[in-house]
PDB file of N, CA and C in Angstrom:
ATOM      1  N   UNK A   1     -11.910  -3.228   3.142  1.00  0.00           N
ATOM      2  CA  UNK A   1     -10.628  -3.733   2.682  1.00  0.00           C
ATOM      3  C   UNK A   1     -10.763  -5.253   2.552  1.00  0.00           C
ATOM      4  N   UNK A   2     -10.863  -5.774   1.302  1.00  0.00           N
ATOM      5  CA  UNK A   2     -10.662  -6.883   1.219  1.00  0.00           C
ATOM      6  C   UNK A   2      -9.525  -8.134   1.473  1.00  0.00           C
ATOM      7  N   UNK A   3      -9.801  -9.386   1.598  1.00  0.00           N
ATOM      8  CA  UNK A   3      -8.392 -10.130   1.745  1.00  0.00           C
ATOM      9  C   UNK A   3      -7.340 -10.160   1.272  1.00  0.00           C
ATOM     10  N   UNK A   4      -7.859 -10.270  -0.224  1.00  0.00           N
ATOM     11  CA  UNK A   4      -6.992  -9.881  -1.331  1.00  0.00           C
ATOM     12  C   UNK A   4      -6.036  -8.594  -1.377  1.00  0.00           C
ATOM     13  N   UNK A   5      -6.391  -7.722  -1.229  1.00  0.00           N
ATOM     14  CA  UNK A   5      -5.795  -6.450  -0.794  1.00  0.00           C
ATOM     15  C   UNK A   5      -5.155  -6.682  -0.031  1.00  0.00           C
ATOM     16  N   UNK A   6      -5.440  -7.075   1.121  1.00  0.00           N
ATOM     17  CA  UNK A   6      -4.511  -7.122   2.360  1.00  0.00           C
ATOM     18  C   UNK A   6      -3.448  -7.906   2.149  1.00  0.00           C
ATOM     19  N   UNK A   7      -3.632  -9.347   1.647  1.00  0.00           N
ATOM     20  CA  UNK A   7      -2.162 -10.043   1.151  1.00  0.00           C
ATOM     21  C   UNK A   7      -1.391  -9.581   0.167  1.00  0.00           C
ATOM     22  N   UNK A   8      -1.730  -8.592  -0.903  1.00  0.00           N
ATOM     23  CA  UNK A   8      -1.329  -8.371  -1.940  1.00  0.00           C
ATOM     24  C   UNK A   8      -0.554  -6.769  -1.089  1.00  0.00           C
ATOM     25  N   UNK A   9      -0.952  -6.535  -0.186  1.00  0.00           N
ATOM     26  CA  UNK A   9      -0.048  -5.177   0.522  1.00  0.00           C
ATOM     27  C   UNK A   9       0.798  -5.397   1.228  1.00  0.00           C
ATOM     28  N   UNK A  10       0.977  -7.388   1.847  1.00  0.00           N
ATOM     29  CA  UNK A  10       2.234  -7.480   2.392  1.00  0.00           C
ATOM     30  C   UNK A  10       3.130  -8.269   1.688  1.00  0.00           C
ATOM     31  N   UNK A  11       2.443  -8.637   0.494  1.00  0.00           N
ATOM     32  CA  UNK A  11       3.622  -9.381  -0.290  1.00  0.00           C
ATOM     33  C   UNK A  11       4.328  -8.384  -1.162  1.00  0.00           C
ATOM     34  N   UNK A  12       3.438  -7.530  -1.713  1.00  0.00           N
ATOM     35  CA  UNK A  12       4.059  -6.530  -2.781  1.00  0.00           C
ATOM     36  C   UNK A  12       3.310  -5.095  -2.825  1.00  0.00           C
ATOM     37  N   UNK A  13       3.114  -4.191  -1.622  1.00  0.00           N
ATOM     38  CA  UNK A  13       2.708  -3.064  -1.158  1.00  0.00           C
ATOM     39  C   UNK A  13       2.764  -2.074  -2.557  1.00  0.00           C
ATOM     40  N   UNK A  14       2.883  -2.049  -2.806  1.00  0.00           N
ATOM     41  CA  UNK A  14       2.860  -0.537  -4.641  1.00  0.00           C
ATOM     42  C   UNK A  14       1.836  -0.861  -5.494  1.00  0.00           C
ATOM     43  N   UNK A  15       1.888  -2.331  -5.322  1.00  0.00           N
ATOM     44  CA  UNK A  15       0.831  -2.892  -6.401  1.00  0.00           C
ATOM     45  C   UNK A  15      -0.715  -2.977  -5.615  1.00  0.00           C
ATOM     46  N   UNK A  16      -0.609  -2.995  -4.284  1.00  0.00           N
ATOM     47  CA  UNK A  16      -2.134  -3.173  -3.578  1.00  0.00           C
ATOM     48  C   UNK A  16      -2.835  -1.964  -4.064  1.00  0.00           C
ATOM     49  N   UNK A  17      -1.983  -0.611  -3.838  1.00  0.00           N
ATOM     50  CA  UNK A  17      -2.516   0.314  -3.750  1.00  0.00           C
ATOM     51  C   UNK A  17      -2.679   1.428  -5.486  1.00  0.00           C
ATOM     52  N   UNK A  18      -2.307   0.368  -6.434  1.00  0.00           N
ATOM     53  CA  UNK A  18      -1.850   0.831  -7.901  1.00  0.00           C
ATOM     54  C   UNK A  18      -3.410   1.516  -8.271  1.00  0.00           C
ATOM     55  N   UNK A  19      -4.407   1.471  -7.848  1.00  0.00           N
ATOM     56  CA  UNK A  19      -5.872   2.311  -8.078  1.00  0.00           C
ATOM     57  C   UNK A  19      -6.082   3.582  -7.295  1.00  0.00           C
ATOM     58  N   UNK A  20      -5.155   3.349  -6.424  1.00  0.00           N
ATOM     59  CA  UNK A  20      -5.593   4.779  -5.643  1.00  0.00           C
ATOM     60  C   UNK A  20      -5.083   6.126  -5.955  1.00  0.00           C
ATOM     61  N   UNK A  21      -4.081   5.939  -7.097  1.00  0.00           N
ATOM     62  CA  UNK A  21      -3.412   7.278  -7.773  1.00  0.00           C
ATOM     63  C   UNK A  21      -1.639   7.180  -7.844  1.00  0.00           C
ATOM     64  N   UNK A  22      -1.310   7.898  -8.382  1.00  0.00           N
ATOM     65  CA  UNK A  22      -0.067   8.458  -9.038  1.00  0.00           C
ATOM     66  C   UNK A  22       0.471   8.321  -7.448  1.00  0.00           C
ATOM     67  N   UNK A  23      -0.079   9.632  -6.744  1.00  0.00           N
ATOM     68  CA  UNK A  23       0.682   9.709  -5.611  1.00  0.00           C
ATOM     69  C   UNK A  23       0.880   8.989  -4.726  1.00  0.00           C
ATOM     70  N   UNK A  24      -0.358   8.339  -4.539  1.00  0.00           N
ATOM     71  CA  UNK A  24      -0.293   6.715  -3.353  1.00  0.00           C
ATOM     72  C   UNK A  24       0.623   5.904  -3.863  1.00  0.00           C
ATOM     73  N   UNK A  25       0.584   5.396  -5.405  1.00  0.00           N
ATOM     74  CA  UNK A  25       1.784   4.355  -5.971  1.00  0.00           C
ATOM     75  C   UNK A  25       3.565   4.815  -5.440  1.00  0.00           C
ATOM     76  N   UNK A  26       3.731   6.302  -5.607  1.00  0.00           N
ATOM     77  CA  UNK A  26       4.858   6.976  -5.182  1.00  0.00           C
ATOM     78  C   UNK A  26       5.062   6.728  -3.631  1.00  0.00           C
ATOM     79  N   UNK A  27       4.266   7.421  -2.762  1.00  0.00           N
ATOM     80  CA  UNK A  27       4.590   7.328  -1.435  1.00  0.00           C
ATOM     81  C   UNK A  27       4.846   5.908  -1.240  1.00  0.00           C
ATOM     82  N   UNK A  28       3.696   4.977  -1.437  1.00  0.00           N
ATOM     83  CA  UNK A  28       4.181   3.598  -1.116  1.00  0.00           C
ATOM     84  C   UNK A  28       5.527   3.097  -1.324  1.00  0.00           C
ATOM     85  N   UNK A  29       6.411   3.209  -3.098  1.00  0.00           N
ATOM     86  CA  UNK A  29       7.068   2.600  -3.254  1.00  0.00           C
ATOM     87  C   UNK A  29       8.227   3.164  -2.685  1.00  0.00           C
ATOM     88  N   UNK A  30       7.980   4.623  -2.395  1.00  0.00           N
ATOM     89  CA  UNK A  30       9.398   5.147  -1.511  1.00  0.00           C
ATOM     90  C   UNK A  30       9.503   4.125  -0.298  1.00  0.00           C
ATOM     91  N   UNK A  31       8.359   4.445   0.544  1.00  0.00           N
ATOM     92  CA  UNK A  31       8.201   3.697   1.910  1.00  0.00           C
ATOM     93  C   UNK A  31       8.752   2.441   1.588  1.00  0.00           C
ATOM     94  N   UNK A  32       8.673   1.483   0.545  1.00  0.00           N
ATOM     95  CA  UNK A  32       9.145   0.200   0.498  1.00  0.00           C
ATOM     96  C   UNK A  32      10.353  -0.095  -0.375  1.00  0.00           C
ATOM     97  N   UNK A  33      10.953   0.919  -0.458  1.00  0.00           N
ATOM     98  CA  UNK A  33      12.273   1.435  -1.022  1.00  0.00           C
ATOM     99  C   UNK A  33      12.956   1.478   0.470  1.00  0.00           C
ATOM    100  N   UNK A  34      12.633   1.973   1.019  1.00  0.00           N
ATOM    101  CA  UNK A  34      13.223   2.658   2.412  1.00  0.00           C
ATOM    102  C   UNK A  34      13.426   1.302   3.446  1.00  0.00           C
ATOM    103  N   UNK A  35      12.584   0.331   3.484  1.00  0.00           N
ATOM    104  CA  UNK A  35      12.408  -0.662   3.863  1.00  0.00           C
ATOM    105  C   UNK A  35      10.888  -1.531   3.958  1.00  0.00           C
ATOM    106  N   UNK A  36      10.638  -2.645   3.885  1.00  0.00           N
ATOM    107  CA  UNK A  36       9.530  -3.669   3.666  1.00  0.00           C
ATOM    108  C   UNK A  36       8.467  -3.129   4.670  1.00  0.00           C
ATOM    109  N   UNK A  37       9.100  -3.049   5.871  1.00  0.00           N
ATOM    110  CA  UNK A  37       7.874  -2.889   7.086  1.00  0.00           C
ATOM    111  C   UNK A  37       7.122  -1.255   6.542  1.00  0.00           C
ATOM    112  N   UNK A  38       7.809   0.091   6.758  1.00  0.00           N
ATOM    113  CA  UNK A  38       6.960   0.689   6.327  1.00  0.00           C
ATOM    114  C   UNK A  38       6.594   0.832   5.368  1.00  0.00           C
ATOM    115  N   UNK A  39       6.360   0.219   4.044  1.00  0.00           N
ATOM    116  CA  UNK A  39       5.761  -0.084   2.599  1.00  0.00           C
ATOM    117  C   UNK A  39       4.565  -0.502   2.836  1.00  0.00           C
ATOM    118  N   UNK A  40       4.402  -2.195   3.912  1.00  0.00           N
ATOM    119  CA  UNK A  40       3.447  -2.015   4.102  1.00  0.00           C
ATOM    120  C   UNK A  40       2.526  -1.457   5.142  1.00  0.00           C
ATOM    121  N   UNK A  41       3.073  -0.904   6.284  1.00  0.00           N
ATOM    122  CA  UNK A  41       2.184  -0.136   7.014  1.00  0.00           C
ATOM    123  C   UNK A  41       1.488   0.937   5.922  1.00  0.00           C
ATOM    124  N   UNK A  42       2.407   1.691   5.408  1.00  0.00           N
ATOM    125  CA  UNK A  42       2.021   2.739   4.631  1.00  0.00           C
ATOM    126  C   UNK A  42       1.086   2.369   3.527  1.00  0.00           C
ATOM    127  N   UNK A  43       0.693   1.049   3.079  1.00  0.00           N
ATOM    128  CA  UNK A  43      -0.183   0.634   1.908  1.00  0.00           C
ATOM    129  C   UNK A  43      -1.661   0.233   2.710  1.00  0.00           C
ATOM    130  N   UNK A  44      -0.959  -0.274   4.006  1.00  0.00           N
ATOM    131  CA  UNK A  44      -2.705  -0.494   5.136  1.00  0.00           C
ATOM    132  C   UNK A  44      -3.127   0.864   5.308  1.00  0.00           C
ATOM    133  N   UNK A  45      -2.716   1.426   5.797  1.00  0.00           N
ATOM    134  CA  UNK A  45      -3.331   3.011   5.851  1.00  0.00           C
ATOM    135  C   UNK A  45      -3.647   3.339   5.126  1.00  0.00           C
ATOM    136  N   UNK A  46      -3.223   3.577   3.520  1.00  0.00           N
ATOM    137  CA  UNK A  46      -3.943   4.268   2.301  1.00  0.00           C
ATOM    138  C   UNK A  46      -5.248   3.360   2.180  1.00  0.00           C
ATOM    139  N   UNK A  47      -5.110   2.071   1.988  1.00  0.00           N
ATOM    140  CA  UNK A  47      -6.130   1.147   1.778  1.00  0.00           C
ATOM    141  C   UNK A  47      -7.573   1.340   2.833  1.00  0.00           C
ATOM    142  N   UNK A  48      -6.641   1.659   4.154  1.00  0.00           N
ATOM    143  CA  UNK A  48      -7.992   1.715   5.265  1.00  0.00           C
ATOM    144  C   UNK A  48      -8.759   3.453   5.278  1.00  0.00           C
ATOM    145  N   UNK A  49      -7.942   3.981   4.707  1.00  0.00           N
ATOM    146  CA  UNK A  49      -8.223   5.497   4.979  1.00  0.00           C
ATOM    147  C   UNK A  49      -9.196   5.674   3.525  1.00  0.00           C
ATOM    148  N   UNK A  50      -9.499   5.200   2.832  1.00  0.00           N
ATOM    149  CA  UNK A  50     -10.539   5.548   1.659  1.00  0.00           C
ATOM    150  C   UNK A  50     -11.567   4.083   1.740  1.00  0.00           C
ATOM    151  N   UNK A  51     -11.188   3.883   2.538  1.00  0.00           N
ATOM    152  CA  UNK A  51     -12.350   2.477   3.066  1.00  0.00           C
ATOM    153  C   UNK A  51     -13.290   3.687   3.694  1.00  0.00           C
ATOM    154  N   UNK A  52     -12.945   4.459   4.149  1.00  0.00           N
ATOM    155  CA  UNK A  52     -14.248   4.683   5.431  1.00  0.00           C
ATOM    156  C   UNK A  52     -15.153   5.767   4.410  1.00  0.00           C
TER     157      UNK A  52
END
């Protein structure tokens, strides 16, 4: 996970994760619909979970 990524998931979480698919863009932007904090928890996890 790069830096870039990582700032770009707490400034604007939908867009960090806009490569990882249809469905990651969805879950995220609900989560940050719902509120800021889990948008981006939910964009570190997608990001860290196809890291490994």
């Amino acid at each position: 996970m790069s830096c870039l990524r990582v700032l770009l998931a707490i400034i604007f979480p939908p867009l960090a994760v806009i490569d990882r698919g249809c469905g990651s863009v969805l879950i995220v932007l609900l989560l940050t619909a719902c509120g800021w904090i889990p948008g981006v928890i939910g964009a570190l996890i997608i990001l860290n979970k196809n890291e490994q």
